[in-house]
N, C-alpha and C. Protein backbone atom coordinates (compact mmCIF):
# COMPACT_ATOMS: atom_id res chain seq x y z
N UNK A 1 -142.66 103.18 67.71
CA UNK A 1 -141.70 102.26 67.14
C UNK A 1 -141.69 102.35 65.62
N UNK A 2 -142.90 102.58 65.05
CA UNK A 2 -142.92 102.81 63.67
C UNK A 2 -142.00 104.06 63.21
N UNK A 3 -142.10 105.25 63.99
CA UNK A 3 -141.93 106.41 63.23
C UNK A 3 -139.94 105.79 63.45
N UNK A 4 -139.41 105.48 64.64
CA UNK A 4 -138.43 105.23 65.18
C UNK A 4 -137.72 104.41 63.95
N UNK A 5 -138.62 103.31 63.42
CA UNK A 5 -138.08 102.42 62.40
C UNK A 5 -137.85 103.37 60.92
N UNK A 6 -138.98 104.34 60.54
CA UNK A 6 -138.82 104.88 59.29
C UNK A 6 -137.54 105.22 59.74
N UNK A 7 -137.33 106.49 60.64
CA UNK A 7 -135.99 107.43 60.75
C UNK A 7 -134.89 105.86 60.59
N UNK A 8 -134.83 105.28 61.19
CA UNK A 8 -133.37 104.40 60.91
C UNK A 8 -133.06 103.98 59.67
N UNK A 9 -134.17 103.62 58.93
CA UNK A 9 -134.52 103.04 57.08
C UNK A 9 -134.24 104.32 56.93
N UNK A 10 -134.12 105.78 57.06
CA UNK A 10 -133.75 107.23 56.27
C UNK A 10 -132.27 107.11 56.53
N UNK A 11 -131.84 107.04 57.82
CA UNK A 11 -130.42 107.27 58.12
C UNK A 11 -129.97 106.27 57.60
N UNK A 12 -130.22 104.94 57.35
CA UNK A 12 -129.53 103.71 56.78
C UNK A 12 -128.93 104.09 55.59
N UNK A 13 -130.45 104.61 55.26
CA UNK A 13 -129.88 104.69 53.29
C UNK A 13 -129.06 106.52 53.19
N UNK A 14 -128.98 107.13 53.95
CA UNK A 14 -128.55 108.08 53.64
C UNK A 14 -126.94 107.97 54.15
N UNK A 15 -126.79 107.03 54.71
CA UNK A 15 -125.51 107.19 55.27
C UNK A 15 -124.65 105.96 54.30
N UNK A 16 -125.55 105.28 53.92
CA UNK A 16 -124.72 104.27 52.37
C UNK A 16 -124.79 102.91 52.75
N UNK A 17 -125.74 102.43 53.58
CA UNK A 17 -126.19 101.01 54.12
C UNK A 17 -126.99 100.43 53.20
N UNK A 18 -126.59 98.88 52.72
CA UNK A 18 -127.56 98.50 51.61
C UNK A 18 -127.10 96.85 52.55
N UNK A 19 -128.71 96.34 52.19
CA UNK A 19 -128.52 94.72 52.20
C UNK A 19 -128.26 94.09 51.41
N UNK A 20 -126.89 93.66 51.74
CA UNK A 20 -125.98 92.39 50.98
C UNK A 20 -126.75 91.53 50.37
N UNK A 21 -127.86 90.98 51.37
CA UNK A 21 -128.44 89.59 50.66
C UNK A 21 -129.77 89.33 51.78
N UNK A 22 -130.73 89.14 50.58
CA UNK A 22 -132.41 88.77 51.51
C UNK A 22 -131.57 87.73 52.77
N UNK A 23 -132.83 87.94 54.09
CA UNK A 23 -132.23 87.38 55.19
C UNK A 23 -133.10 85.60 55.13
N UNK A 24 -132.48 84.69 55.52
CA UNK A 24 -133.38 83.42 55.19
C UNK A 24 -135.15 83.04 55.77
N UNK A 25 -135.61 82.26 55.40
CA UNK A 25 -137.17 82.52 55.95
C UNK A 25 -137.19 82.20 57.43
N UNK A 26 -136.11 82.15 58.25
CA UNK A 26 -136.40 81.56 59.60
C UNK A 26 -136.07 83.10 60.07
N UNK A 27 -135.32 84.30 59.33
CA UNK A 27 -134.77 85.39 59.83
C UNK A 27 -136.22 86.19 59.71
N UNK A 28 -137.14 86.19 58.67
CA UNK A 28 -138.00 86.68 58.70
C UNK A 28 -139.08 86.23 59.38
N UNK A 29 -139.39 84.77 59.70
CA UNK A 29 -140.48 84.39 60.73
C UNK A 29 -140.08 84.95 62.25
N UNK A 30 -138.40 85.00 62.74
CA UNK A 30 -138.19 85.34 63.79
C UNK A 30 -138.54 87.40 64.26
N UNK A 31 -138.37 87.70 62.84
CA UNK A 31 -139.30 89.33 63.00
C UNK A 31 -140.35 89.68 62.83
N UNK A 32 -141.18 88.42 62.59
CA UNK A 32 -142.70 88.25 63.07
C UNK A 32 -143.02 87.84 63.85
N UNK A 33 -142.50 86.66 64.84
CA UNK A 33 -142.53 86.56 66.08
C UNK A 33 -142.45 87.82 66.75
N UNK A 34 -141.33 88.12 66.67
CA UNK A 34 -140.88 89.18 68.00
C UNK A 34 -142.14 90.57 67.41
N UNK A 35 -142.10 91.33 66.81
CA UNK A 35 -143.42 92.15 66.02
C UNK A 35 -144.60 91.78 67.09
N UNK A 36 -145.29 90.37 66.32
CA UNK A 36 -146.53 89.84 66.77
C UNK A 36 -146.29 89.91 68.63
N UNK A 37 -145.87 88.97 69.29
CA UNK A 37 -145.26 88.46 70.56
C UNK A 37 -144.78 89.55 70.90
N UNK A 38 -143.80 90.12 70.81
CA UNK A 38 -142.91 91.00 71.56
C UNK A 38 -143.14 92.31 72.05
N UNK A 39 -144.19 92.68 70.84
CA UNK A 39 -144.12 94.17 70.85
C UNK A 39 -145.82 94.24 70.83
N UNK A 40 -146.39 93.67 69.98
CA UNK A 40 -148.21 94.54 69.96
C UNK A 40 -148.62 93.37 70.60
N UNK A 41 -149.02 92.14 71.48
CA UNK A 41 -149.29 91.49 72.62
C UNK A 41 -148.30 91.48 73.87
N UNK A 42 -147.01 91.83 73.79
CA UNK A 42 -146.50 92.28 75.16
C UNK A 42 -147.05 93.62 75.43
N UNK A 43 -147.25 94.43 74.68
CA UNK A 43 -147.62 95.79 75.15
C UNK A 43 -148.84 96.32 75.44
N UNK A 44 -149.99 95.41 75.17
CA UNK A 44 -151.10 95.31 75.56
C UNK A 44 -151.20 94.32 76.09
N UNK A 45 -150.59 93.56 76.87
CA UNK A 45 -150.62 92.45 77.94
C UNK A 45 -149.96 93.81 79.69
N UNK A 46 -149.35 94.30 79.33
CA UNK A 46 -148.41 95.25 80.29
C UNK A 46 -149.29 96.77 80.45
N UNK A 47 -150.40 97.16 79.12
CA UNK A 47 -151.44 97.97 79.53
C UNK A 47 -152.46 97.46 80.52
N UNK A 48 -152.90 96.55 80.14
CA UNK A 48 -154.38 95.23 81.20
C UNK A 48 -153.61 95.53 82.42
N UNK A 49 -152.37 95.03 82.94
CA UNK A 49 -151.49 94.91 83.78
C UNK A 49 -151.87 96.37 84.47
N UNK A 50 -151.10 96.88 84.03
CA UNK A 50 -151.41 98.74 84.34
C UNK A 50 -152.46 99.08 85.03
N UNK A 51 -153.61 98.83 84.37
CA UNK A 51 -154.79 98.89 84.60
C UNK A 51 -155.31 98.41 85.89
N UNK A 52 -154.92 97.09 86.16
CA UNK A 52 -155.84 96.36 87.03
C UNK A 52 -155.17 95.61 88.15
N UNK A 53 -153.47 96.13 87.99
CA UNK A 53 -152.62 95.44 89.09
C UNK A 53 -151.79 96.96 89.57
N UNK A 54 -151.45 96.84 90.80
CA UNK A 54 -150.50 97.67 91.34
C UNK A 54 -149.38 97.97 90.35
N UNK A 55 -149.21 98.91 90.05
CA UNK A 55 -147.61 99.12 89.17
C UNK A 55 -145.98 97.88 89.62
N UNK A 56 -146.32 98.41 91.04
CA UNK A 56 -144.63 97.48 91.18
C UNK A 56 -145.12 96.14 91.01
N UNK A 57 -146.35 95.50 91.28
CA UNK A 57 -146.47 93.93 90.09
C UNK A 57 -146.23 93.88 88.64
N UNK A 58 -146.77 94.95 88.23
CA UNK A 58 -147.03 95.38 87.03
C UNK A 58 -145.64 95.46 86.28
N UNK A 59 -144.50 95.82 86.63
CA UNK A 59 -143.53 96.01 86.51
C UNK A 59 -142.38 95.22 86.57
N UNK A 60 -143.01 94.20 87.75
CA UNK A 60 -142.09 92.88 88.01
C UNK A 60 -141.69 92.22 87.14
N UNK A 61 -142.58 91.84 85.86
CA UNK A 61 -142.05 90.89 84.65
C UNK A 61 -140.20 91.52 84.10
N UNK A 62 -140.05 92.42 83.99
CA UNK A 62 -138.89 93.00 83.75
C UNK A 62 -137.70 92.01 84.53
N UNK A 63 -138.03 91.68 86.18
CA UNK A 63 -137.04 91.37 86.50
C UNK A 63 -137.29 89.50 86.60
N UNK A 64 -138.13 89.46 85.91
CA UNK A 64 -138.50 88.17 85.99
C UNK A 64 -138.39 87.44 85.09
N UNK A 65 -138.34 88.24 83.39
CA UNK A 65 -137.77 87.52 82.61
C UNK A 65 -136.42 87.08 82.38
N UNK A 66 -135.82 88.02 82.81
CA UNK A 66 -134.34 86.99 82.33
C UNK A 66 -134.01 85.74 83.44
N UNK A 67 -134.72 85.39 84.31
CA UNK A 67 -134.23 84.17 85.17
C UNK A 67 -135.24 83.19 84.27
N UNK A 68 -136.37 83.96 83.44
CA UNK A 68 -136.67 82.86 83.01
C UNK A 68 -136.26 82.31 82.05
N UNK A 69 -135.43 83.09 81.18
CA UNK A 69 -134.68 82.93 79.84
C UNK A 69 -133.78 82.00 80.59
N UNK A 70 -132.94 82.39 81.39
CA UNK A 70 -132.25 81.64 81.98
C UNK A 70 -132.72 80.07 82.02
N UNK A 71 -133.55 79.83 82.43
CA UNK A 71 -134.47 78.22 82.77
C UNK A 71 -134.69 77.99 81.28
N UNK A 72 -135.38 78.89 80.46
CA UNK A 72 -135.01 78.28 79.29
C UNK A 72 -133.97 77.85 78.42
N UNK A 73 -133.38 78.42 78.85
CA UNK A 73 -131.89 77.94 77.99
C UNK A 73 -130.94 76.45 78.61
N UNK A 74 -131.72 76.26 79.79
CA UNK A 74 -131.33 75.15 80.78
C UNK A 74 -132.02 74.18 80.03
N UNK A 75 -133.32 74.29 79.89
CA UNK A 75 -134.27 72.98 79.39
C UNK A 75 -133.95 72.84 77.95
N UNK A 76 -133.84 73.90 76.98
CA UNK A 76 -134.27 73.33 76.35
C UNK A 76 -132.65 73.58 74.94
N UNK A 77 -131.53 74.27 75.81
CA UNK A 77 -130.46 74.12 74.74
C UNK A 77 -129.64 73.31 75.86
N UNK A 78 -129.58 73.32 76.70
CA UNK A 78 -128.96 72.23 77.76
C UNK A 78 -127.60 72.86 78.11
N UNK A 79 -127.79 74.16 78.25
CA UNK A 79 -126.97 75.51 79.51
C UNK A 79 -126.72 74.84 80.51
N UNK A 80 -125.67 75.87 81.32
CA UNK A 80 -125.60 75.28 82.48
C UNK A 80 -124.90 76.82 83.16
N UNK A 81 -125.40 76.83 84.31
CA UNK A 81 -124.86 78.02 85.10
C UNK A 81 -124.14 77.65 86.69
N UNK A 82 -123.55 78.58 86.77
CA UNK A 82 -123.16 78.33 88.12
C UNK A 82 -123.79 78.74 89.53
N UNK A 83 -123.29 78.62 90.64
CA UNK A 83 -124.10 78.57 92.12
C UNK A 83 -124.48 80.35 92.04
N UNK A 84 -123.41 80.92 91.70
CA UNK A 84 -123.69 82.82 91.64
C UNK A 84 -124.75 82.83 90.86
N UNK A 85 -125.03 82.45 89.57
CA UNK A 85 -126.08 82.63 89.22
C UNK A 85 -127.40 82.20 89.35
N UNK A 86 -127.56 80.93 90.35
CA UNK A 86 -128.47 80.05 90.81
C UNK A 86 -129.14 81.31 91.45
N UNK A 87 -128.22 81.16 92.65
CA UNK A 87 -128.47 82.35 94.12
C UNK A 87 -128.86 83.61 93.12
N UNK A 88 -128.30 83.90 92.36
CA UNK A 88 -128.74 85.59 91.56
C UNK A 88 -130.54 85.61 91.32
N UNK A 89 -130.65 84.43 90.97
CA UNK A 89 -132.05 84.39 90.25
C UNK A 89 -133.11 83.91 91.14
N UNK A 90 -132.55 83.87 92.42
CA UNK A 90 -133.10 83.21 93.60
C UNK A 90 -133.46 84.08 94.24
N UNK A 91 -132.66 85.10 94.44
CA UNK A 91 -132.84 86.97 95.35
C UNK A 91 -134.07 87.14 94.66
N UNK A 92 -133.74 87.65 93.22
CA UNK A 92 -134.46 87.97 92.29
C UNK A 92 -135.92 87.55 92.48
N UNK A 93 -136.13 86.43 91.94
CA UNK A 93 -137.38 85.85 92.39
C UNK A 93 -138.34 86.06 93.98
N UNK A 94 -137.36 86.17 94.71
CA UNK A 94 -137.54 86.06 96.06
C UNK A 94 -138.62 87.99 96.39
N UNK A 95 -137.15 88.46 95.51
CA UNK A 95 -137.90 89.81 95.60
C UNK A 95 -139.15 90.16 94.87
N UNK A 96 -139.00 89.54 93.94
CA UNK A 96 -140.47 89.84 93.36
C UNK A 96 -141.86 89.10 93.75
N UNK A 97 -141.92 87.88 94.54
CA UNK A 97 -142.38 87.55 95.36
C UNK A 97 -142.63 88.59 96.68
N UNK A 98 -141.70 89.21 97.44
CA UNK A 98 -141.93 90.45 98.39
C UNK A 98 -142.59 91.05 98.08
N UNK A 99 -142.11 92.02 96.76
CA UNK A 99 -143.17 93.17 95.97
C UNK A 99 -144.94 92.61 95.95
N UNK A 100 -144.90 91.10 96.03
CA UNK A 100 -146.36 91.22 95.31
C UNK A 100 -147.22 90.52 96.41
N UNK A 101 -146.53 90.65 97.75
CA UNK A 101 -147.59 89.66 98.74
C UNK A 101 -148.23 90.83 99.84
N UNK A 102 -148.29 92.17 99.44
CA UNK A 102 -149.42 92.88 99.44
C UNK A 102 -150.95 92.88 98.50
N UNK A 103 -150.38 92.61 97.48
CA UNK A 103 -151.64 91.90 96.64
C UNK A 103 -152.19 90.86 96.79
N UNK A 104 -151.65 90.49 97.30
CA UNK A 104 -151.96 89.00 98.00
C UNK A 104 -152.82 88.56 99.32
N UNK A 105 -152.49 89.69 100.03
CA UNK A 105 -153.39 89.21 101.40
C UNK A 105 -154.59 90.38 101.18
N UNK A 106 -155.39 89.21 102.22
CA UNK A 106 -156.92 90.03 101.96
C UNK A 106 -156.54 90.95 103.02
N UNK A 107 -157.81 92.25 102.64
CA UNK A 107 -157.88 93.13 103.24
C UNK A 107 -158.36 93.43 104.55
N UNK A 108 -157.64 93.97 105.33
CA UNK A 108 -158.21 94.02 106.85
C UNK A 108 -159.64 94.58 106.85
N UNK A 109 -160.32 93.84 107.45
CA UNK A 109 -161.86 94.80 108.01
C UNK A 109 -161.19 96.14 108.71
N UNK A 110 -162.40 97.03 108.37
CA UNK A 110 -162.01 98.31 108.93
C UNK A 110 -162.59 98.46 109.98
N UNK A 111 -161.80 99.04 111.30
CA UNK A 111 -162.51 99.15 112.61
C UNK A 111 -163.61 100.36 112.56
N UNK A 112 -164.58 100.76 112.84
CA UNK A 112 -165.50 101.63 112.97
C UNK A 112 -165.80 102.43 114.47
């Protein structure tokens, strides 16, 4: 992501992109959030994961965050969605629940 960011800061300025005006301090705490949070503890939260859970659990957060964005935007900006999207996030959930109730049950004794 670093090297990814220099090249865009090269092409920015080579192609004639300049910032108008510093961004306010809530624009810059929100690219330390996402930095800190988003990127170097999501991505070593999703290595551990890797490591020590089946991949398709491991993988599930993908389809699991946006129903939760969803719920957040319900609680706490006071959204509102409709029955298609209720039921959408309901499959959703449902399936990722499927994926992970092999991890879930204990293991059969082995017959000998």
């Amino acid at each position: 992501m670093l090297v990814a960011g220099v090249a865009l800061l090269i092409v920015s300025a080579v192609s004639g992109e300049r910032l108008q005006a510093m961004p306010p301090l809530e624009g810059w705490l929100a690219l330390a959030y996402l930095t800190v949070f988003g990127s170097i503890i999501a991505f070593n939260a999703y290595m551990y994961l890797l490591k020590n859970v089946r991949p398709a659990a491991a993988t599930s957060y993908a389809y699991v965050n946006p129903a939760v964005a969803v719920l957040l935007g319900i609680v706490f900006v006071g959204e509102s969605i409709g029955l298609e999207e209720a039921l959408a996030m309901l499959v959703i959930i449902s399936a990722v629940l499927l994926i992970s109730l092999p991890q879930w049950r204990k293991p059969k004794p082995e017959i000998r």
